[in-house]
PDB file of N, CA and C in Angstrom:
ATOM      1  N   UNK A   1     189.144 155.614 109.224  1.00  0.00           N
ATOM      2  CA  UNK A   1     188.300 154.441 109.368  1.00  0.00           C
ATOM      3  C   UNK A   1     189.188 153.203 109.450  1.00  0.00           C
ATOM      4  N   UNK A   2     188.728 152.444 110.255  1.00  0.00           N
ATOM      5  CA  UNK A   2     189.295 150.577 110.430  1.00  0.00           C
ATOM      6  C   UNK A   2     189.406 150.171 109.339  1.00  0.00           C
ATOM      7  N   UNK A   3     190.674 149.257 108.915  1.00  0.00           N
ATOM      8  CA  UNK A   3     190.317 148.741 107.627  1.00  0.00           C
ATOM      9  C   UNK A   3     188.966 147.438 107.823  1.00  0.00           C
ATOM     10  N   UNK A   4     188.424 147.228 106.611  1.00  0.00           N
ATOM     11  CA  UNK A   4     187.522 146.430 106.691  1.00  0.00           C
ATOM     12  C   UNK A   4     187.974 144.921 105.722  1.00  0.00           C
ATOM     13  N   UNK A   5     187.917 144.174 106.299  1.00  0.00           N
ATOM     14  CA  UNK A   5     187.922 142.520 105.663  1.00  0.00           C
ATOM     15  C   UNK A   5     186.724 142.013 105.854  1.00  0.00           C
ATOM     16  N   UNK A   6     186.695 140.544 104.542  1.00  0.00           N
ATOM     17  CA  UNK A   6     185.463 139.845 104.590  1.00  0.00           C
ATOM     18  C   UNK A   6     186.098 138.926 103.703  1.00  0.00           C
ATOM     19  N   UNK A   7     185.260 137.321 103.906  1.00  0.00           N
ATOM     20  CA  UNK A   7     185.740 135.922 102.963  1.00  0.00           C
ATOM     21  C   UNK A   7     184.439 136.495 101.930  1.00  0.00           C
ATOM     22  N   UNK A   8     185.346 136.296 100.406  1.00  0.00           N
ATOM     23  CA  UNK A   8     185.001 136.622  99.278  1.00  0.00           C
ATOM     24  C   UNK A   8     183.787 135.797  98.710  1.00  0.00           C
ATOM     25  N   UNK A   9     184.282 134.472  99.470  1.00  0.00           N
ATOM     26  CA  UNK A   9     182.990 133.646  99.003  1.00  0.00           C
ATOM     27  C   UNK A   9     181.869 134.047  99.669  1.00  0.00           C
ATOM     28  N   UNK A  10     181.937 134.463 101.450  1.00  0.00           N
ATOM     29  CA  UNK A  10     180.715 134.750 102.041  1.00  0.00           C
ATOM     30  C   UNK A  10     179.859 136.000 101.192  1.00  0.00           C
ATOM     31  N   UNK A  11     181.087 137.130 100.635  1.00  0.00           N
ATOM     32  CA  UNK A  11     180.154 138.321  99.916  1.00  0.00           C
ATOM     33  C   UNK A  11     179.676 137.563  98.952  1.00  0.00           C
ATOM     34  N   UNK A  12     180.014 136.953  97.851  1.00  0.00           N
ATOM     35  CA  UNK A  12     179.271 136.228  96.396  1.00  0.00           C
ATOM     36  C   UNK A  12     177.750 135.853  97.341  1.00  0.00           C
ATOM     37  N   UNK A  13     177.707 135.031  98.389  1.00  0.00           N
ATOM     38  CA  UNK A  13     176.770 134.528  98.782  1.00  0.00           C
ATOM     39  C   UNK A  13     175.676 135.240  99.035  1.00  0.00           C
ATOM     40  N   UNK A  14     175.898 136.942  99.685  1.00  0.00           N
ATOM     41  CA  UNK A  14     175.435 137.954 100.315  1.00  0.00           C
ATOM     42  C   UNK A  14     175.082 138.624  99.115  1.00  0.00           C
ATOM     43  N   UNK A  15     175.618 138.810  98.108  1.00  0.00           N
ATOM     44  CA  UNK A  15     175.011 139.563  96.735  1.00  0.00           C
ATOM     45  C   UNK A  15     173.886 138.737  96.529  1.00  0.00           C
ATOM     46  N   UNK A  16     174.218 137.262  96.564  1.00  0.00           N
ATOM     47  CA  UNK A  16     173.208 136.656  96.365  1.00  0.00           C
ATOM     48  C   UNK A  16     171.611 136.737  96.476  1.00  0.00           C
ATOM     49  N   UNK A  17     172.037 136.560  98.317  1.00  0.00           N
ATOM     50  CA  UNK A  17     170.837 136.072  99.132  1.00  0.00           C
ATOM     51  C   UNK A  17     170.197 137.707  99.090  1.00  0.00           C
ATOM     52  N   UNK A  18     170.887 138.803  99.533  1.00  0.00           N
ATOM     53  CA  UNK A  18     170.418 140.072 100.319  1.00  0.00           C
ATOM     54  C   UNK A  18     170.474 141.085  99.209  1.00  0.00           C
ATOM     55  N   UNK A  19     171.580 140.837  98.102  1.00  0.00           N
ATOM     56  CA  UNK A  19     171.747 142.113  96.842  1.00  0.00           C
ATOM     57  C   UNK A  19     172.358 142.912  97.790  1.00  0.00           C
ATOM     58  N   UNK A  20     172.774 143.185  98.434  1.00  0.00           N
ATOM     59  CA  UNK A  20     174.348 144.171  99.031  1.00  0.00           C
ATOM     60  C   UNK A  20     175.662 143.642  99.083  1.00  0.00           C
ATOM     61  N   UNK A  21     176.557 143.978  98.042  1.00  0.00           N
ATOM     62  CA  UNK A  21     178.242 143.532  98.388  1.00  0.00           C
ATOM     63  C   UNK A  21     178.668 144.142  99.760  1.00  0.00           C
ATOM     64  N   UNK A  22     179.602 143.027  99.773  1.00  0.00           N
ATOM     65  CA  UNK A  22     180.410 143.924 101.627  1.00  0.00           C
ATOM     66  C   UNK A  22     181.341 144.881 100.719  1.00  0.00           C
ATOM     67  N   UNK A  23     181.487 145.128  99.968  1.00  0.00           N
ATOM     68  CA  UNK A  23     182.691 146.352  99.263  1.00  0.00           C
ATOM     69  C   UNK A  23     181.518 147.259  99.884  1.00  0.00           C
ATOM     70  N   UNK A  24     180.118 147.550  98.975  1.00  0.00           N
ATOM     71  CA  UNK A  24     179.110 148.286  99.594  1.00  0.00           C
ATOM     72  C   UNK A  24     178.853 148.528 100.871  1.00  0.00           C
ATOM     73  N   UNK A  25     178.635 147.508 102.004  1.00  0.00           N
ATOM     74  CA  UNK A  25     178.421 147.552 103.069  1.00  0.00           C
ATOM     75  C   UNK A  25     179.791 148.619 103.870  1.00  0.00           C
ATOM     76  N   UNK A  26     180.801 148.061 103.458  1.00  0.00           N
ATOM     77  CA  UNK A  26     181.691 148.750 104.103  1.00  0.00           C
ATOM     78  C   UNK A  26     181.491 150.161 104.458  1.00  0.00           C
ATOM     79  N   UNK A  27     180.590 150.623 103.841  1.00  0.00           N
ATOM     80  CA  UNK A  27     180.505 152.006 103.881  1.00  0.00           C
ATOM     81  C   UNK A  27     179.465 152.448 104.713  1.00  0.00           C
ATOM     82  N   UNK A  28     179.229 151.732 105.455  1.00  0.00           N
ATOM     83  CA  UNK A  28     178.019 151.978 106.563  1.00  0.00           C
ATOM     84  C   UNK A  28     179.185 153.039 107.880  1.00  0.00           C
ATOM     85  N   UNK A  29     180.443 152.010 107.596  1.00  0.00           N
ATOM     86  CA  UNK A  29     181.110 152.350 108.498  1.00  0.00           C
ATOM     87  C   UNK A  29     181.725 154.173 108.937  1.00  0.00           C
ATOM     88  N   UNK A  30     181.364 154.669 107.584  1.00  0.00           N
ATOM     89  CA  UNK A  30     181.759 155.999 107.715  1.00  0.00           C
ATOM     90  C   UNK A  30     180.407 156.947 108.345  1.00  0.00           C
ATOM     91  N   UNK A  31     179.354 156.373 108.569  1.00  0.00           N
ATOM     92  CA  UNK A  31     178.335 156.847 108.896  1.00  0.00           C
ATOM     93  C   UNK A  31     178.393 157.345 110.214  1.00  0.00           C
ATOM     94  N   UNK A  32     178.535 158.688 110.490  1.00  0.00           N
ATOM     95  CA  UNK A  32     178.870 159.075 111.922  1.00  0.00           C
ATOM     96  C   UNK A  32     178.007 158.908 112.896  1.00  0.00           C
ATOM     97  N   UNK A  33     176.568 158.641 112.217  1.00  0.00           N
ATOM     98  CA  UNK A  33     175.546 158.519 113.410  1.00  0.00           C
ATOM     99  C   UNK A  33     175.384 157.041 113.758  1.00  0.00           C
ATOM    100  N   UNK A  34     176.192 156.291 113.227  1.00  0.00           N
ATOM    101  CA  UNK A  34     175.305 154.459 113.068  1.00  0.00           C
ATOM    102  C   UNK A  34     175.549 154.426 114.531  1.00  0.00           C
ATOM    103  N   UNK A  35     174.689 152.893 114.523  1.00  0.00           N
ATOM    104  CA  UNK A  35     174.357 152.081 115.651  1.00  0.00           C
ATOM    105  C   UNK A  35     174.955 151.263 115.651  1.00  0.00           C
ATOM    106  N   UNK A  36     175.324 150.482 116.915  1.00  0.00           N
ATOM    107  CA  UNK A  36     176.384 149.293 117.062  1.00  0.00           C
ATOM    108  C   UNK A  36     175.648 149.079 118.271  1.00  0.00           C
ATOM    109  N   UNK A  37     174.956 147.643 118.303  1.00  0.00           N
ATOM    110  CA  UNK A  37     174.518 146.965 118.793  1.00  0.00           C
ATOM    111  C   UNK A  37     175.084 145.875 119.222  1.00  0.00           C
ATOM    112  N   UNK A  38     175.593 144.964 120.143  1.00  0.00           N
ATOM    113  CA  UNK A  38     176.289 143.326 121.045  1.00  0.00           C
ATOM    114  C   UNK A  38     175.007 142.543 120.323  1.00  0.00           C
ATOM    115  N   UNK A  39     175.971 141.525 119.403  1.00  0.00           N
ATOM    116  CA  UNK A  39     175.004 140.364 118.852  1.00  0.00           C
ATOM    117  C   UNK A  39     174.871 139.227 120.347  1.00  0.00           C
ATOM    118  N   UNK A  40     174.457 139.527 121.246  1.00  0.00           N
ATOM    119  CA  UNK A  40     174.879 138.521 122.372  1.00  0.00           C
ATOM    120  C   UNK A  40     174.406 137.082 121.499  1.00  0.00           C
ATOM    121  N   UNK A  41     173.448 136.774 121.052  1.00  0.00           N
ATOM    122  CA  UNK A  41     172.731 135.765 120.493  1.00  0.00           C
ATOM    123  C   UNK A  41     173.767 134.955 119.845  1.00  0.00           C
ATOM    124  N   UNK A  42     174.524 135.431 118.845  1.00  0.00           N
ATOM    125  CA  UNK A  42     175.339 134.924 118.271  1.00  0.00           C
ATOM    126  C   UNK A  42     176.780 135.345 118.467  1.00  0.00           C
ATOM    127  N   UNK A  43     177.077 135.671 119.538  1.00  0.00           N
ATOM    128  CA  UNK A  43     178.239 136.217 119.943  1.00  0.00           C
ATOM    129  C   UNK A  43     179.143 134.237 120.612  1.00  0.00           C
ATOM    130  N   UNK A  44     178.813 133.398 119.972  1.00  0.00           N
ATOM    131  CA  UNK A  44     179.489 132.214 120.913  1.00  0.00           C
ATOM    132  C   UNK A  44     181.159 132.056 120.849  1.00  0.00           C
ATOM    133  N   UNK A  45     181.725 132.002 119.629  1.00  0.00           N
ATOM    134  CA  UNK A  45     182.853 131.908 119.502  1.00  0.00           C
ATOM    135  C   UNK A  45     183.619 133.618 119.277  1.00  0.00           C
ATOM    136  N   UNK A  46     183.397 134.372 119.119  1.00  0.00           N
ATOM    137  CA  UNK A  46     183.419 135.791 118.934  1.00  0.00           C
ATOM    138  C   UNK A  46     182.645 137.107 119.634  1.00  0.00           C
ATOM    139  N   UNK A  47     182.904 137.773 119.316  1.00  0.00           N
ATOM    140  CA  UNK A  47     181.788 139.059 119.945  1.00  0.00           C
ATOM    141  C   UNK A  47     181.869 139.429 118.549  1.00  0.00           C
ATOM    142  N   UNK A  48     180.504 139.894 118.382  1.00  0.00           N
ATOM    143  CA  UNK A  48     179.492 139.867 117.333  1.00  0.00           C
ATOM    144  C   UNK A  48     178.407 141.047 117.401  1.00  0.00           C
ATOM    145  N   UNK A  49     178.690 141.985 116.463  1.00  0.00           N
ATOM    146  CA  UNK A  49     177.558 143.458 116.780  1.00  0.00           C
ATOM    147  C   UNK A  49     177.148 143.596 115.653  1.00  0.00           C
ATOM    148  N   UNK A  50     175.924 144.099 115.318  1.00  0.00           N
ATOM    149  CA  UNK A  50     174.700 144.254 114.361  1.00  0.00           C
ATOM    150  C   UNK A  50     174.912 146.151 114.448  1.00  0.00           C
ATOM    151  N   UNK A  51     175.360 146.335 113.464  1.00  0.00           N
ATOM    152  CA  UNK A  51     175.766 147.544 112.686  1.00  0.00           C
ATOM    153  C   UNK A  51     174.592 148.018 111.953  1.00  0.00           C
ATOM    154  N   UNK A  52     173.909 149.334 112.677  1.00  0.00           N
ATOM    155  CA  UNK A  52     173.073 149.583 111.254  1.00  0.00           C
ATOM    156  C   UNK A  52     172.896 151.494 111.419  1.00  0.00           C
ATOM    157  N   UNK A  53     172.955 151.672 109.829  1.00  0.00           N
ATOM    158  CA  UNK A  53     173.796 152.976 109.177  1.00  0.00           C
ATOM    159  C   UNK A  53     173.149 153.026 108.151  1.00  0.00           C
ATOM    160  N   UNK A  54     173.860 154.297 107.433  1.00  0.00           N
ATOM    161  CA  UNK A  54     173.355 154.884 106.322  1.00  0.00           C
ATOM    162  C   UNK A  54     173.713 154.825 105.411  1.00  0.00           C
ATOM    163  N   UNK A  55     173.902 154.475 104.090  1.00  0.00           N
ATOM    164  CA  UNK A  55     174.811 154.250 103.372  1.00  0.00           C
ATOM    165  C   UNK A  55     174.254 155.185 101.904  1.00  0.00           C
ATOM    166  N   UNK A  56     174.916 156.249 101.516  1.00  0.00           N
ATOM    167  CA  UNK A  56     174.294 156.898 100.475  1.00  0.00           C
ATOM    168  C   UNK A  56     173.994 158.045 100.887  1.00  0.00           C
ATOM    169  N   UNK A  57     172.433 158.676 100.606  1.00  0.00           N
ATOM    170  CA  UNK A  57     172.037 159.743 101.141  1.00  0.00           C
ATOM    171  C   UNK A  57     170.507 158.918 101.989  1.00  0.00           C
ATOM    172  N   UNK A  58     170.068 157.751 101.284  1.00  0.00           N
ATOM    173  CA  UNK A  58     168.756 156.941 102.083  1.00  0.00           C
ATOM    174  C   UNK A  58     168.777 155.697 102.162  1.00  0.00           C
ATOM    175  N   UNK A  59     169.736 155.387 102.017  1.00  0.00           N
ATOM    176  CA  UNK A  59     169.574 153.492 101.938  1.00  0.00           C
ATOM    177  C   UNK A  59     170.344 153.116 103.971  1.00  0.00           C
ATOM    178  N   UNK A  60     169.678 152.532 103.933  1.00  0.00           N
ATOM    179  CA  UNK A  60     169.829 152.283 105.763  1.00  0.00           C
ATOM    180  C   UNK A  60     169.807 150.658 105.784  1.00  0.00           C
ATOM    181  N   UNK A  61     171.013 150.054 106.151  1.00  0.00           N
ATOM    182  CA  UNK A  61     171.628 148.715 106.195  1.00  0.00           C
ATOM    183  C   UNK A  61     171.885 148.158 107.450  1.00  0.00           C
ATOM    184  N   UNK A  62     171.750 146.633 107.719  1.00  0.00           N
ATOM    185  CA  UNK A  62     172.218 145.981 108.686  1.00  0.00           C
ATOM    186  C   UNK A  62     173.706 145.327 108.200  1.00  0.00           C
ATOM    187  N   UNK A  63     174.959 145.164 109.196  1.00  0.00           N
ATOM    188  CA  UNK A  63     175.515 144.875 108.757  1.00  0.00           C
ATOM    189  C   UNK A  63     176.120 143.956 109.886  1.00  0.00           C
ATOM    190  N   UNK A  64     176.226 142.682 110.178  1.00  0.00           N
ATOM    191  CA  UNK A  64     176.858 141.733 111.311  1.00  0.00           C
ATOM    192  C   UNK A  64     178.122 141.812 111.116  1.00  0.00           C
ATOM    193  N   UNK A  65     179.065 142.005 111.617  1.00  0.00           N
ATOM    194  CA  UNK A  65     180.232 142.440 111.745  1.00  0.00           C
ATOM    195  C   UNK A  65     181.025 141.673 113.153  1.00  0.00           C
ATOM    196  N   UNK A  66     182.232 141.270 113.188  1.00  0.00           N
ATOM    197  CA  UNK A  66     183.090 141.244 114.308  1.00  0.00           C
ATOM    198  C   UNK A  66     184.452 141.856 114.695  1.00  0.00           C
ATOM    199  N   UNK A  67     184.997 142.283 115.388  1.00  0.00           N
ATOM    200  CA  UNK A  67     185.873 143.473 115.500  1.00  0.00           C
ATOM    201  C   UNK A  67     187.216 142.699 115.849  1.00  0.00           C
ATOM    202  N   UNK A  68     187.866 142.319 114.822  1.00  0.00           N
ATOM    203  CA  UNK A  68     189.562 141.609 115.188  1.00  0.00           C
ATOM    204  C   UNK A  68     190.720 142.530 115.263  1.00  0.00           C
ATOM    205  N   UNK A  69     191.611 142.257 115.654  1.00  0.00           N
ATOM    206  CA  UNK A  69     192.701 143.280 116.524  1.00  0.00           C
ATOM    207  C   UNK A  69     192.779 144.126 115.482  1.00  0.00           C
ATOM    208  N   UNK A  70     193.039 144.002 114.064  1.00  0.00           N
ATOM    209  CA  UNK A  70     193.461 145.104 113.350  1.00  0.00           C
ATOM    210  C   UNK A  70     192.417 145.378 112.522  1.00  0.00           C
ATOM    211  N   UNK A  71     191.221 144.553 112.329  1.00  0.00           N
ATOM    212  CA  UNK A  71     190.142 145.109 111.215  1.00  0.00           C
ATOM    213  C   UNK A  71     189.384 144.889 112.152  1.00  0.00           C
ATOM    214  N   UNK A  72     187.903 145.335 111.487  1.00  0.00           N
ATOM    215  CA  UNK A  72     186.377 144.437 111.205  1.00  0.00           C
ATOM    216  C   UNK A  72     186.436 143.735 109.894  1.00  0.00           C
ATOM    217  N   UNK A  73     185.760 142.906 110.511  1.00  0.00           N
ATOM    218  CA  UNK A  73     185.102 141.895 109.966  1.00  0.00           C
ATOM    219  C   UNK A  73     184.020 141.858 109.241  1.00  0.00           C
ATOM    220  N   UNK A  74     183.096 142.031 108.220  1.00  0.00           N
ATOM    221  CA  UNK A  74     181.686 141.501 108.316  1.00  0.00           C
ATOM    222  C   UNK A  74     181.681 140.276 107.413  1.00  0.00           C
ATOM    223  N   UNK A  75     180.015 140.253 108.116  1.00  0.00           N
ATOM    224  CA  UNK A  75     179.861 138.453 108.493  1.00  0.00           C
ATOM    225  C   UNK A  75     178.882 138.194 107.039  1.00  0.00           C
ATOM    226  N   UNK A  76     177.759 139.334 107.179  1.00  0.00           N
ATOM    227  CA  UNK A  76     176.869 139.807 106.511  1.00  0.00           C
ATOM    228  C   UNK A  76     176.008 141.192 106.612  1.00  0.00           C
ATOM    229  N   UNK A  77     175.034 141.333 105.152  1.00  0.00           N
ATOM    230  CA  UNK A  77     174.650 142.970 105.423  1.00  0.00           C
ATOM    231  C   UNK A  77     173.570 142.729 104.561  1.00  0.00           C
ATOM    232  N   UNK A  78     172.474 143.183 105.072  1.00  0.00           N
ATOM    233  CA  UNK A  78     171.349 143.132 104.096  1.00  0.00           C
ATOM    234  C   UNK A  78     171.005 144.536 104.697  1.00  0.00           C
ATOM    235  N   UNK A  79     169.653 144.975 103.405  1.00  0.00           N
ATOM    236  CA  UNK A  79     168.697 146.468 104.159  1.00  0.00           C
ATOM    237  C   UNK A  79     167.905 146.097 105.459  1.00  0.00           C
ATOM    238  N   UNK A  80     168.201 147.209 105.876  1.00  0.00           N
ATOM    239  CA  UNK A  80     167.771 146.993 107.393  1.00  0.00           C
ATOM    240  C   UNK A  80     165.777 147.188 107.149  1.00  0.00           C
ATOM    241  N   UNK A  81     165.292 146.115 108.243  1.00  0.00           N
ATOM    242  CA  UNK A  81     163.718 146.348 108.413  1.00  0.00           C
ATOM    243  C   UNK A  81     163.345 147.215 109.175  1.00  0.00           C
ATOM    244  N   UNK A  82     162.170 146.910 109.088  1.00  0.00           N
ATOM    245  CA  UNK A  82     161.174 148.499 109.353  1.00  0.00           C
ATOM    246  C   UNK A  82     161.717 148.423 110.957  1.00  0.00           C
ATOM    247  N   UNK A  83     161.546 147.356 111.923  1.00  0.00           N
ATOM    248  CA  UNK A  83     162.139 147.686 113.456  1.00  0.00           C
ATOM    249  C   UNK A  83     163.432 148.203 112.974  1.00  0.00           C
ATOM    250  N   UNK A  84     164.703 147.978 112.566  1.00  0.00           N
ATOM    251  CA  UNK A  84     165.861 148.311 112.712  1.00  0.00           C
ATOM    252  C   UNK A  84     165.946 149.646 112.389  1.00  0.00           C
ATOM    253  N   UNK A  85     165.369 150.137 111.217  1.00  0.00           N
ATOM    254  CA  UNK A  85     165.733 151.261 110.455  1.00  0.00           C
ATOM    255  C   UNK A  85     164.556 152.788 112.282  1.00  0.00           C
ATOM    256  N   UNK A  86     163.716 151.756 112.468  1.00  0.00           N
ATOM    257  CA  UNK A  86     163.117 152.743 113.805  1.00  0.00           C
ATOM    258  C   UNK A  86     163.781 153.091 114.804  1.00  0.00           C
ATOM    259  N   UNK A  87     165.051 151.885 115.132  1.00  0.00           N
ATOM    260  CA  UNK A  87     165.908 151.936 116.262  1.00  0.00           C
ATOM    261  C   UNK A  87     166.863 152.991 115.830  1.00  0.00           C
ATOM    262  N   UNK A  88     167.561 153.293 114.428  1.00  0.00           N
ATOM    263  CA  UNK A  88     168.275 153.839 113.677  1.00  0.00           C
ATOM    264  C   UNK A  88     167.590 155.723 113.970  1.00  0.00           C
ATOM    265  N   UNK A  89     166.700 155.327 113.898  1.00  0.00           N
ATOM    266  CA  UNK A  89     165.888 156.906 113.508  1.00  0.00           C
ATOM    267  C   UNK A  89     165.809 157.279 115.330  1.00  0.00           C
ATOM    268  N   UNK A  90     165.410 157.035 115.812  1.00  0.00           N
ATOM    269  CA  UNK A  90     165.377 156.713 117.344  1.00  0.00           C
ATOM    270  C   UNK A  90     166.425 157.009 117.702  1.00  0.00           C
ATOM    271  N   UNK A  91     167.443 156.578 117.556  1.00  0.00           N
ATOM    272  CA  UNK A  91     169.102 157.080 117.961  1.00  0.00           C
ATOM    273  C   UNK A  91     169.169 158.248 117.864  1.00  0.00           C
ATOM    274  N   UNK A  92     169.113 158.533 116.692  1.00  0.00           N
ATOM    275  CA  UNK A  92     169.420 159.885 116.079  1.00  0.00           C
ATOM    276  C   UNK A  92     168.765 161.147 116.710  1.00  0.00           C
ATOM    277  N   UNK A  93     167.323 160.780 117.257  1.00  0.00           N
ATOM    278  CA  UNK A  93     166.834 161.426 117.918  1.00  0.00           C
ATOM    279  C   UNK A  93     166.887 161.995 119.029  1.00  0.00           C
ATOM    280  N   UNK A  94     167.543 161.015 120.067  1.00  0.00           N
ATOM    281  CA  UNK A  94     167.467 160.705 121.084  1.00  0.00           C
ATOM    282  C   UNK A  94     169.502 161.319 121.279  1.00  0.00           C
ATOM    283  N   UNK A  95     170.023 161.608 120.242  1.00  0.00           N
ATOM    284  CA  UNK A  95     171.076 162.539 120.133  1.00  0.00           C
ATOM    285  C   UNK A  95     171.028 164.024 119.868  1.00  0.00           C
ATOM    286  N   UNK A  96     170.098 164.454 119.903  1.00  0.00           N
ATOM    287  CA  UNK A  96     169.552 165.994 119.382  1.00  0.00           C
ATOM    288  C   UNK A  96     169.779 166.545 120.634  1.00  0.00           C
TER     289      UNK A  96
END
C-alpha cells in the first residue's frame, strides 16, 4: 500500500466534525474492492478523488483524498450515505 499523509490539524477537525480519524480512514485503502471516483468539482488546484471502501468487516466510508508523487493525501473522511454506500454495493456487483 501507498504511504498515506494528512495535516494533523485537518484530522483533529475531522474527528470532530465526522467522528472518523484519517489514522482510521487510512484503511479504506487496503480495501480491494473500493471505489475511486475524479472529484472534478473540486479538483481546481489538484486532482481530487472521493474514495469510498470498507473499513472493518461493515463500516463503509467516504474518504477525499489527493494522490502526490510519493503518497496520498486525505483531505477528509466521513461514513459514506445511503447514495454512496449504493454506488459501493453496485460496483461490487457489477464485478461478479
Amino acid at each position: 500500500m501507498q504511504t498515506v499523509e494528512w495535516d494533523e490539524e485537518k484530522n483533529k477537525i475531522n474527528i470532530v466534525k465526522h467522528g472518523i480519524s484519517f489514522q482510521t480512514a487510512r484503511l479504506v485503502f487496503a480495501d480491494e474492492n473500493l471505489l475511486m471516483i475524479p472529484d472534478t468539482k473540486h479538483s481546481v488546484y489538484e486532482e481530487r478523488y472521493k474514495v469510498i471502501g470498507k473499513i472493518g468487516r461493515k463500516k463503509i466510508i467516504l474518504v477525499v483524498c489527493t494522490d502526490r508523487v510519493n503518497a496520498i493525501r486525505i483531505i477528509s473522511a466521513r461514513q459514506a450515505n445511503t447514495y454512496e454506500r449504493g454506488l459501493y454495493y453496485d460496483s461490487l456487483n457489477a464485478s461478479i
